[in-house]
N, C-alpha and C. Protein backbone atom coordinates (compact mmCIF):
# COMPACT_ATOMS: atom_id res chain seq x y z
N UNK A 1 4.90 18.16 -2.12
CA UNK A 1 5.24 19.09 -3.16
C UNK A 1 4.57 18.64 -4.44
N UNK A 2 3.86 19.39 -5.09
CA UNK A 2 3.46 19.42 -6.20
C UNK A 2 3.23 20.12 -7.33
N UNK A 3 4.11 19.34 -8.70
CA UNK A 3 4.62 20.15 -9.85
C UNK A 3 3.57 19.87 -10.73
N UNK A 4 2.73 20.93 -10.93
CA UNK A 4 1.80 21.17 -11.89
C UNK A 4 2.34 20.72 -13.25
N UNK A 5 2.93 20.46 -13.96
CA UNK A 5 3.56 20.21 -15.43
C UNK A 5 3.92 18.47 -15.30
N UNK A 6 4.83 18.47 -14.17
CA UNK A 6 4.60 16.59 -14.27
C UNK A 6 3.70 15.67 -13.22
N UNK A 7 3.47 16.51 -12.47
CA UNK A 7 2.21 15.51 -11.38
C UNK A 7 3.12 14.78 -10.55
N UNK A 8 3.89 15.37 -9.98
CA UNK A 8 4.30 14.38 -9.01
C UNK A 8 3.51 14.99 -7.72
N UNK A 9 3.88 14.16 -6.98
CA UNK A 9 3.55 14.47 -5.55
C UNK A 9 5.20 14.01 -4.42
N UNK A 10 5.19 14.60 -3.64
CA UNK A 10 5.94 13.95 -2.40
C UNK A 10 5.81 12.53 -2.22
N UNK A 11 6.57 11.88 -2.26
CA UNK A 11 6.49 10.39 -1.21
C UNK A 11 6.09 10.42 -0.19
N UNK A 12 5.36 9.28 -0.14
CA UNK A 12 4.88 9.02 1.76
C UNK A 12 6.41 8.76 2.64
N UNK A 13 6.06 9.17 4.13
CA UNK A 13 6.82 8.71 4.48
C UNK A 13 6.44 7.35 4.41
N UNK A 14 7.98 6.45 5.11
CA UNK A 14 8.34 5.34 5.72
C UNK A 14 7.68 4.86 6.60
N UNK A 15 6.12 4.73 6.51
CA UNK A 15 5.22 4.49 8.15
C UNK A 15 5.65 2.76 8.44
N UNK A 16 5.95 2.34 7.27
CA UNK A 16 6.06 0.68 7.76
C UNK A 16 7.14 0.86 8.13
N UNK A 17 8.50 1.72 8.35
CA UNK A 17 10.01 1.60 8.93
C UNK A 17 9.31 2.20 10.49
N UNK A 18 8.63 3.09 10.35
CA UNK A 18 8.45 4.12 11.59
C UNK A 18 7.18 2.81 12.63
N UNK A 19 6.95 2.48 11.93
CA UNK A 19 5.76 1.56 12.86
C UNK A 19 5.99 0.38 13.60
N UNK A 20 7.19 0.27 12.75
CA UNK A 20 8.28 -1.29 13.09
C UNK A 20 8.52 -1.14 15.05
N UNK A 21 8.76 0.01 15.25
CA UNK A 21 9.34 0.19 16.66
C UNK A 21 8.25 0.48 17.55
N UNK A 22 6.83 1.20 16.80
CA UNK A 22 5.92 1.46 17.61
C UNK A 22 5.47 0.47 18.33
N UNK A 23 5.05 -0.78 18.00
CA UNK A 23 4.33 -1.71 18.81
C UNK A 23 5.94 -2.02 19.56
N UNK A 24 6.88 -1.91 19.90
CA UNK A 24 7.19 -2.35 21.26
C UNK A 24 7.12 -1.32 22.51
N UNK A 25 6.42 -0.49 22.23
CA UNK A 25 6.39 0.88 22.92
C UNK A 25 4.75 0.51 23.69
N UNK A 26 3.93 -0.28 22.91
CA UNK A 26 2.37 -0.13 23.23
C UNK A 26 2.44 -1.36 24.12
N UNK A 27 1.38 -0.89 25.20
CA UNK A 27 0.93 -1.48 26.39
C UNK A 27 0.15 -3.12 25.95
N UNK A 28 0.43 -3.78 26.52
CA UNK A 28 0.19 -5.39 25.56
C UNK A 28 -1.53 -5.75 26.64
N UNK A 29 -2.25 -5.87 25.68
CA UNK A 29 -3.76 -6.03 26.03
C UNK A 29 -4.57 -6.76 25.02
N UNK A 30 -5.40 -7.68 25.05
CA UNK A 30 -6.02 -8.16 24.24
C UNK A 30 -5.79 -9.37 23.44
N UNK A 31 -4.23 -9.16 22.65
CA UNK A 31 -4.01 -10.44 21.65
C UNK A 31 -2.43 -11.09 21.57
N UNK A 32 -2.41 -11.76 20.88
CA UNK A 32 -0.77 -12.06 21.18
C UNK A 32 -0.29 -12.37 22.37
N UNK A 33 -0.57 -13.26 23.19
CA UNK A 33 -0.46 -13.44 24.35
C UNK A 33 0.46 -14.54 24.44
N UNK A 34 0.67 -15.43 23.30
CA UNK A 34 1.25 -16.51 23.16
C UNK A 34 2.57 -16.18 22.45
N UNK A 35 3.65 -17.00 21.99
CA UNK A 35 4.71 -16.56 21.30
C UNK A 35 3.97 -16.99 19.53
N UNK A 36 3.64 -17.77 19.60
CA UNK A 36 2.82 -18.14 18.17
C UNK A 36 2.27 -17.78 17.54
N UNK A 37 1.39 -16.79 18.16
CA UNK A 37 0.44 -15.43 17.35
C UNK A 37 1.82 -14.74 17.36
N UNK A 38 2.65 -14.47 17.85
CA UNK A 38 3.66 -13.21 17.55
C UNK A 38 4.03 -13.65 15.73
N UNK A 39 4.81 -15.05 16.27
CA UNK A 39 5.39 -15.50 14.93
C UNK A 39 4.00 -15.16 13.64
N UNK A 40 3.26 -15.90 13.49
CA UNK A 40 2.34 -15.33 12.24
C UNK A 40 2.16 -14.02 12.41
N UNK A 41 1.49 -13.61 13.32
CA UNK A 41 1.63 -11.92 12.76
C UNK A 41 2.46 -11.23 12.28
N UNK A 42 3.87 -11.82 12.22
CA UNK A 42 4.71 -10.62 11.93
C UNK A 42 5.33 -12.05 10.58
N UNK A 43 4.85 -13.00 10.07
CA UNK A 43 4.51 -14.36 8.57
C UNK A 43 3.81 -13.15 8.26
N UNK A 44 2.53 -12.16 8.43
CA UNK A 44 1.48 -11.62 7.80
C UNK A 44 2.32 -10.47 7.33
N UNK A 45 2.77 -9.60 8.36
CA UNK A 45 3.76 -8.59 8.17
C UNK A 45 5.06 -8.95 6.27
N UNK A 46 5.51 -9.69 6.56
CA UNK A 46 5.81 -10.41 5.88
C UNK A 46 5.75 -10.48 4.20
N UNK A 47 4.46 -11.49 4.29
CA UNK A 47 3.66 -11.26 3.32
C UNK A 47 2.97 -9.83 2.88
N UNK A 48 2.74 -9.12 3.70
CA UNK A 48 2.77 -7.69 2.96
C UNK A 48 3.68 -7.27 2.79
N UNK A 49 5.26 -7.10 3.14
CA UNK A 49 6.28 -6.68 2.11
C UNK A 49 6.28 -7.26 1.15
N UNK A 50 6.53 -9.17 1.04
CA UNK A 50 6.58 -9.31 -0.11
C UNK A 50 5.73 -9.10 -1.11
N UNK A 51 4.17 -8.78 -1.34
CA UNK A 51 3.76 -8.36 -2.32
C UNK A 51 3.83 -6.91 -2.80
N UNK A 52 4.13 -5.92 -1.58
CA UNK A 52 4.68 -4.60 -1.74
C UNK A 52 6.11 -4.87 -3.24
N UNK A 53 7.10 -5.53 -2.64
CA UNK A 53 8.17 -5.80 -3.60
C UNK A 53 8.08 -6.28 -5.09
N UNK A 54 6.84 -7.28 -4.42
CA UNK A 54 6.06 -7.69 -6.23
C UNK A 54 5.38 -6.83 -6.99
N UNK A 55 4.75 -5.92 -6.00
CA UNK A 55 4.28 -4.91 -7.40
C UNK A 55 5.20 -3.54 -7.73
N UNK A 56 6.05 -3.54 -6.80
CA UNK A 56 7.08 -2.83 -7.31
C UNK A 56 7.99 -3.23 -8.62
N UNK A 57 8.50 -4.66 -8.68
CA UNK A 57 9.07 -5.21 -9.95
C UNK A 57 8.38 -5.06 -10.82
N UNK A 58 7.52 -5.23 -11.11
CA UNK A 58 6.56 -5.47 -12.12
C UNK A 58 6.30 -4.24 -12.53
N UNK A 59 6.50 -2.90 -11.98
CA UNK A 59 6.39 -1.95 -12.57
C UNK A 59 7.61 -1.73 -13.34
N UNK A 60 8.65 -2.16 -12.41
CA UNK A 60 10.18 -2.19 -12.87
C UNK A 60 10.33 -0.67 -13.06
N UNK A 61 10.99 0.08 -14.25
CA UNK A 61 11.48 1.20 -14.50
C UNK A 61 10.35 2.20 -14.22
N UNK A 62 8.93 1.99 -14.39
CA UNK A 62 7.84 2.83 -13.98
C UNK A 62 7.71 3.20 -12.59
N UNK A 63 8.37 2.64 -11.43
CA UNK A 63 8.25 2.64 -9.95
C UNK A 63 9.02 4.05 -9.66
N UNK A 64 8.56 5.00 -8.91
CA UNK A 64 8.78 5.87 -8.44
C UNK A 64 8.19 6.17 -7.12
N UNK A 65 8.83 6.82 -6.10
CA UNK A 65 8.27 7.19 -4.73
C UNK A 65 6.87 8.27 -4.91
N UNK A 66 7.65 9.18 -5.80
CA UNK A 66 6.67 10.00 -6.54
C UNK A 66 5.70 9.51 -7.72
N UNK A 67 4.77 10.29 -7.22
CA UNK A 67 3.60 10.04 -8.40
C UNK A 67 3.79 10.65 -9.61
N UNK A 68 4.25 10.03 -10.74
CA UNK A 68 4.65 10.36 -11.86
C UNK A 68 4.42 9.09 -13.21
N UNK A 69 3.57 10.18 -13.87
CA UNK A 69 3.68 9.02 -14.81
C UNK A 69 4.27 9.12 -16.30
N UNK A 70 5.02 8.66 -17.06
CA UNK A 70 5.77 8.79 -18.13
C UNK A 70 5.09 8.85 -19.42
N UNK A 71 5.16 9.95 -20.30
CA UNK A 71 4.67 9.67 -21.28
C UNK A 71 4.60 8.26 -22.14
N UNK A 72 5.43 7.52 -22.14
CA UNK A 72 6.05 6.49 -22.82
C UNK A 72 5.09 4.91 -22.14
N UNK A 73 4.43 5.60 -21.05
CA UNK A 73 4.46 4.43 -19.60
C UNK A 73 3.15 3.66 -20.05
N UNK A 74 3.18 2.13 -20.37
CA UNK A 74 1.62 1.12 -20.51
C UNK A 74 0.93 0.85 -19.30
N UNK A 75 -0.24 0.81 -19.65
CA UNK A 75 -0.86 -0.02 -18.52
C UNK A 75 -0.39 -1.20 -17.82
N UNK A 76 0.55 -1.47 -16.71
CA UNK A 76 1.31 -2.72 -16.26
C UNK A 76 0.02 -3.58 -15.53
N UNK A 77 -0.22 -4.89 -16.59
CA UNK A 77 -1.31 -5.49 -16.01
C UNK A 77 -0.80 -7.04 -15.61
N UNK A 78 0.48 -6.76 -15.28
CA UNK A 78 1.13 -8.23 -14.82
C UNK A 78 1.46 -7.99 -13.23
N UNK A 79 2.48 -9.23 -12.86
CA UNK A 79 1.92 -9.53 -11.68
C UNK A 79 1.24 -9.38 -11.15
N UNK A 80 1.23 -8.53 -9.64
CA UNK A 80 -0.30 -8.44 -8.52
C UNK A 80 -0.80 -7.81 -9.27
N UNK A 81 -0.51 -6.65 -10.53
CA UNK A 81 -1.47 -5.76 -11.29
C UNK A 81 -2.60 -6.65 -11.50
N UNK A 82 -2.72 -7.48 -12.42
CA UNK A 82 -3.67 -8.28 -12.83
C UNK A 82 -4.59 -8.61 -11.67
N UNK A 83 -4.18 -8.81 -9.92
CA UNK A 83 -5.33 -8.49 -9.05
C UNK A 83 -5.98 -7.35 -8.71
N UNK A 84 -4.97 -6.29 -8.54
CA UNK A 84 -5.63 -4.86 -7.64
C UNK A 84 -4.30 -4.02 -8.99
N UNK A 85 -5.41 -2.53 -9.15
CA UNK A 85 -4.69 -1.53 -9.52
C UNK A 85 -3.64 -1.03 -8.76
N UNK A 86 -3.67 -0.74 -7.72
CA UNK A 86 -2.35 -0.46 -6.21
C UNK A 86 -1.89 -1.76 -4.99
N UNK A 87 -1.43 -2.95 -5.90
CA UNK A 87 -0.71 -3.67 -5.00
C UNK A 87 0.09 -3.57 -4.08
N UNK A 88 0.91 -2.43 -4.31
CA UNK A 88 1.87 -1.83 -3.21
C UNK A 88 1.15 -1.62 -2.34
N UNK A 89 0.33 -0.68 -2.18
CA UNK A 89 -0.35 -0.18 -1.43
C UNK A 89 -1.22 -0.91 -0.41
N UNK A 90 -1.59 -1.96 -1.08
CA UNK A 90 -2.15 -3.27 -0.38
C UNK A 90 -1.52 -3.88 0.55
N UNK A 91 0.11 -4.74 -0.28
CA UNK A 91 0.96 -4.81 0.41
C UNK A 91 1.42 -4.71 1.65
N UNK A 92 1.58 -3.15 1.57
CA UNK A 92 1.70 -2.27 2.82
C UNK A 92 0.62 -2.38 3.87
N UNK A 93 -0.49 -2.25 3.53
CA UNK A 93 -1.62 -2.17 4.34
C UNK A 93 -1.82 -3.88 5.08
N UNK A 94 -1.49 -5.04 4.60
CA UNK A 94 -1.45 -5.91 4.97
C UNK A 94 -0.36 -5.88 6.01
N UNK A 95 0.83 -5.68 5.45
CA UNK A 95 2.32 -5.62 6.44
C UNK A 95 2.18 -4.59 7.91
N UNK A 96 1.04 -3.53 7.47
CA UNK A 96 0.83 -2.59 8.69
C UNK A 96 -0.14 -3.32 9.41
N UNK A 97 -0.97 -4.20 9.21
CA UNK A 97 -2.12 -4.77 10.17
C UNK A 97 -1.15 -5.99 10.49
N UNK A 98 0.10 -6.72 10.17
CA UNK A 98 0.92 -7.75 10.83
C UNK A 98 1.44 -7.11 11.99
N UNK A 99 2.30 -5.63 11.61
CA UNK A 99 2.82 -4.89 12.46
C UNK A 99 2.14 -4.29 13.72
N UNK A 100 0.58 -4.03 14.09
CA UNK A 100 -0.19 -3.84 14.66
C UNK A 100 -0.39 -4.72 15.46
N UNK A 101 -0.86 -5.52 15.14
CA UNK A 101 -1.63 -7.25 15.42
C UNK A 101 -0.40 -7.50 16.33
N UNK A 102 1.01 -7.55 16.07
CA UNK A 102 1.68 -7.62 17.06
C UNK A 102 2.04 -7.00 18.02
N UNK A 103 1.51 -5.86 18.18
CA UNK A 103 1.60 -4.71 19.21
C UNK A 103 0.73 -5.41 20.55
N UNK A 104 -0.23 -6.43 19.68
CA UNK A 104 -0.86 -7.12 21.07
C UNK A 104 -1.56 -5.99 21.59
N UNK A 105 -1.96 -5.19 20.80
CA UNK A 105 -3.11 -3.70 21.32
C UNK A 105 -4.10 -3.50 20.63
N UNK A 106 -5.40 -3.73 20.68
CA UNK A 106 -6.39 -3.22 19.45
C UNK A 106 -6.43 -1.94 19.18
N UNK A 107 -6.12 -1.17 20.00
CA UNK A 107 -6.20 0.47 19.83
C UNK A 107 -4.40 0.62 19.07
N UNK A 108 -3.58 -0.05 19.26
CA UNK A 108 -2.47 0.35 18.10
C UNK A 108 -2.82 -0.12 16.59
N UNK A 109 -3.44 -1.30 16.60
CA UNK A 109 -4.18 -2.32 15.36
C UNK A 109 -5.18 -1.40 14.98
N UNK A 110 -6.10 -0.54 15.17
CA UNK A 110 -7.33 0.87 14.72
C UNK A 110 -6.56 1.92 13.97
N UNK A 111 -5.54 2.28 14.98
CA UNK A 111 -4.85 3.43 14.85
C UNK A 111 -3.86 3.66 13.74
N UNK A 112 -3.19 2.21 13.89
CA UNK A 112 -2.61 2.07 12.64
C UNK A 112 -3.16 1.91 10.85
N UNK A 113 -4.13 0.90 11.02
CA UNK A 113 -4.97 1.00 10.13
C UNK A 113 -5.46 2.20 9.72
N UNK A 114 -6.15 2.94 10.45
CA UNK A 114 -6.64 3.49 9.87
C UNK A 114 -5.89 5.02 9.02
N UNK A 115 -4.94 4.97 10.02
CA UNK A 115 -3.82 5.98 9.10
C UNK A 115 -3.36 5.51 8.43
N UNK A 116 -3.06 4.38 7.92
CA UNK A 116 -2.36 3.91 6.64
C UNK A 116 -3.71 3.85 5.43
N UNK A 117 -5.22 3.79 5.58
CA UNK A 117 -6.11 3.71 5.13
C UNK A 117 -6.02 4.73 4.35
N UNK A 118 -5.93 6.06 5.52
CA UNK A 118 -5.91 7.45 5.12
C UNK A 118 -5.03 8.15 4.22
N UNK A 119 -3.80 7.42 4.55
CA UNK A 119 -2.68 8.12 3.66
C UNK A 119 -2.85 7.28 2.46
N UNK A 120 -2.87 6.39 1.77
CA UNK A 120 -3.38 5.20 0.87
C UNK A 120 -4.72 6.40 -0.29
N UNK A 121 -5.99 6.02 1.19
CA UNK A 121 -6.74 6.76 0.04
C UNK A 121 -6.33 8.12 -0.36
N UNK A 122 -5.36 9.10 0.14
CA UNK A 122 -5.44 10.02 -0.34
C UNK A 122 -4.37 10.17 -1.43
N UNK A 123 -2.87 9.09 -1.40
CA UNK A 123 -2.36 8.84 -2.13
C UNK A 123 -2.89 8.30 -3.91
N UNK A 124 -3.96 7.44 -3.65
CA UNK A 124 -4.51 6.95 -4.41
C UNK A 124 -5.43 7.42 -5.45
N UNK A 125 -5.94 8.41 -4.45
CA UNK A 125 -7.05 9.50 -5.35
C UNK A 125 -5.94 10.13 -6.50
N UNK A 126 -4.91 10.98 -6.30
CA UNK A 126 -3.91 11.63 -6.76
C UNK A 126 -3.34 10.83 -8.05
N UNK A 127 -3.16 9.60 -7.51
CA UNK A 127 -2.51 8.50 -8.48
C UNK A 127 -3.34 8.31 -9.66
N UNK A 128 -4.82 7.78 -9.26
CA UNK A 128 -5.81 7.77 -10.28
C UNK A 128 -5.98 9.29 -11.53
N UNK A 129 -6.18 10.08 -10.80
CA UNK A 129 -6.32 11.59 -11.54
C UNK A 129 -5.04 11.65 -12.46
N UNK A 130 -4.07 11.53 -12.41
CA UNK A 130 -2.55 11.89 -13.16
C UNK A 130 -2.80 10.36 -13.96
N UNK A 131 -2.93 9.34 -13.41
CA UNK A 131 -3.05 7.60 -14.39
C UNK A 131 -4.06 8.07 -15.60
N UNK A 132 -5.06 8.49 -14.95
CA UNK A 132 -6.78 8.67 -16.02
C UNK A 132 -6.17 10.19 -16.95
N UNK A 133 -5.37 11.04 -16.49
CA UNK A 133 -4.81 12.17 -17.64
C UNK A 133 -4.29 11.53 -18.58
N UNK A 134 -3.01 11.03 -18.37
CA UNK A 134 -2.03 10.66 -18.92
C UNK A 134 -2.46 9.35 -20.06
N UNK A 135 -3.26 8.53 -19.35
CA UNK A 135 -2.71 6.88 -20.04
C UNK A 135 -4.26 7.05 -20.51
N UNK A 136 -5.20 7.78 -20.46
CA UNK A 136 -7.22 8.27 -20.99
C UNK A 136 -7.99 6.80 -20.87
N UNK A 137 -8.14 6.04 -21.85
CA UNK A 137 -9.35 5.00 -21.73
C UNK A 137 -8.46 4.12 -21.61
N UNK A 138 -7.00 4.14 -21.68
CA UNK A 138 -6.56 2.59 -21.81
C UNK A 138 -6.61 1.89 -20.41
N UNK A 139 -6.35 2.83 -19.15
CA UNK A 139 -6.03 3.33 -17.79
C UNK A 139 -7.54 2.81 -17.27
N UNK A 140 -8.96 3.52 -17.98
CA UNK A 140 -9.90 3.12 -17.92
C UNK A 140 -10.76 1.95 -17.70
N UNK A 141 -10.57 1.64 -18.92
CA UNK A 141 -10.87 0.28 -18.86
C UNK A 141 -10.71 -0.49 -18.12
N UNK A 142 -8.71 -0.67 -18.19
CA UNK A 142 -8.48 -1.44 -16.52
C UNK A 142 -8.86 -1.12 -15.55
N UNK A 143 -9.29 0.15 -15.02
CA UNK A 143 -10.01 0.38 -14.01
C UNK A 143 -11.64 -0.57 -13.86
N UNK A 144 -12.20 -0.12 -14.73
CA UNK A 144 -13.34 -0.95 -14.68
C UNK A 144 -13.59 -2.45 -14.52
N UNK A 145 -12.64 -3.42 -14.29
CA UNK A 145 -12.04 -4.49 -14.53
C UNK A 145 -11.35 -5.02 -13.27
N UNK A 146 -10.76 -3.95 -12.39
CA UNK A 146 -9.76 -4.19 -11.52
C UNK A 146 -9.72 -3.59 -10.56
N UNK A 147 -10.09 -4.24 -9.03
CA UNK A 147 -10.41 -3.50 -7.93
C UNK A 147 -9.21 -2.49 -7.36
N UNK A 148 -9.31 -1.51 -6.53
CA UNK A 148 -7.88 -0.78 -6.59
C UNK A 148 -7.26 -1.48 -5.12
N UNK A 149 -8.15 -1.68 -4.11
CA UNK A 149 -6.91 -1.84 -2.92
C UNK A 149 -7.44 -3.50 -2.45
N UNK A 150 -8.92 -3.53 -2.27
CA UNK A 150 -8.85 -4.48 -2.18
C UNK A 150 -9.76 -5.42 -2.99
N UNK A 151 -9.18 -7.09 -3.19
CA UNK A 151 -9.95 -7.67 -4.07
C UNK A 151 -11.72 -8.09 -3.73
N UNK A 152 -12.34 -8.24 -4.88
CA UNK A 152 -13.76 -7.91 -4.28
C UNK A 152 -14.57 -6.57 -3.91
N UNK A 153 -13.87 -5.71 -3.35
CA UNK A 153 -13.91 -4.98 -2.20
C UNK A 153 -14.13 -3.25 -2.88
N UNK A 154 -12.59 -3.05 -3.28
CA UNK A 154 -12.64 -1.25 -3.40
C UNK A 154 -11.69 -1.80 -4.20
């Protein structure tokens, strides 16, 4: 849903709640064969919630499911901000390749990825356009400065 006057958009679903159950459903081939790769992969899983949670605080009162940004709202260039413009998003994308990786399937580990890639970039595009209205060169700048998903990278 989208309100022309404040820019929100719909929330994503829950793919990291919904994905949680998928890999015990997928046919086990390829990886994870040991109990030890289980345990770190799902340490990795992990570690992508917790930085999901870190860049959620750090937005603190600015965090919304919806894409919305507040007149009132600064450029938040603390915590993971100061690495990537969409830490959450990262987050997530890390926690979905733990969640995969343990499916012990490369074709659930593709599949997953790459739909979380998809919903990400298209989330992201949206996010940028309403950030670059709203917040103009200040938004900018940090952009120019600060990779959006991944470090080095994009």
């Amino acid at each position: 849903m989208i309100r022309s006057k404040e820019r929100t958009v719909q929330g994503r679903p829950s793919v990291t709640v919904i994905s949680a159950a998928i890999p015990q459903m997928s046919p086990r081939v390829g990886c994870c064969r040991v109990p030890w790769q289980r345990v770190g992969n799902s340490r990795i899983a992990e570690a992508g919630l917790d930085f999901e949670l870190q860049s959620r605080a750090a937005l603190g009162r600015y965090f919304t499911a919806v894409i919305k940004v507040s007149p009132d709202q600064p450029v938040v260039r603390n915590g993971p901000y100061h690495l990537l413009r969409h830490p959450s998003y990262a987050g997530g994308l890390l926690a979905e390749v733990g969640i995969a990786v343990t499916a012990a399937n490369w074709v659930t580990v593709a599949v997953f990825v790459m739909a979380w890639v998809a919903i990400i970039a298209w989330r992201i595009n949206i996010e940028e356009t309403a950030l670059l209205s709203a917040l103009g060169d200040k938004y900018r700048s940090y952009a120019l400065h600060c990779k959006s998903l991944i470090p080095l990278v994009w």
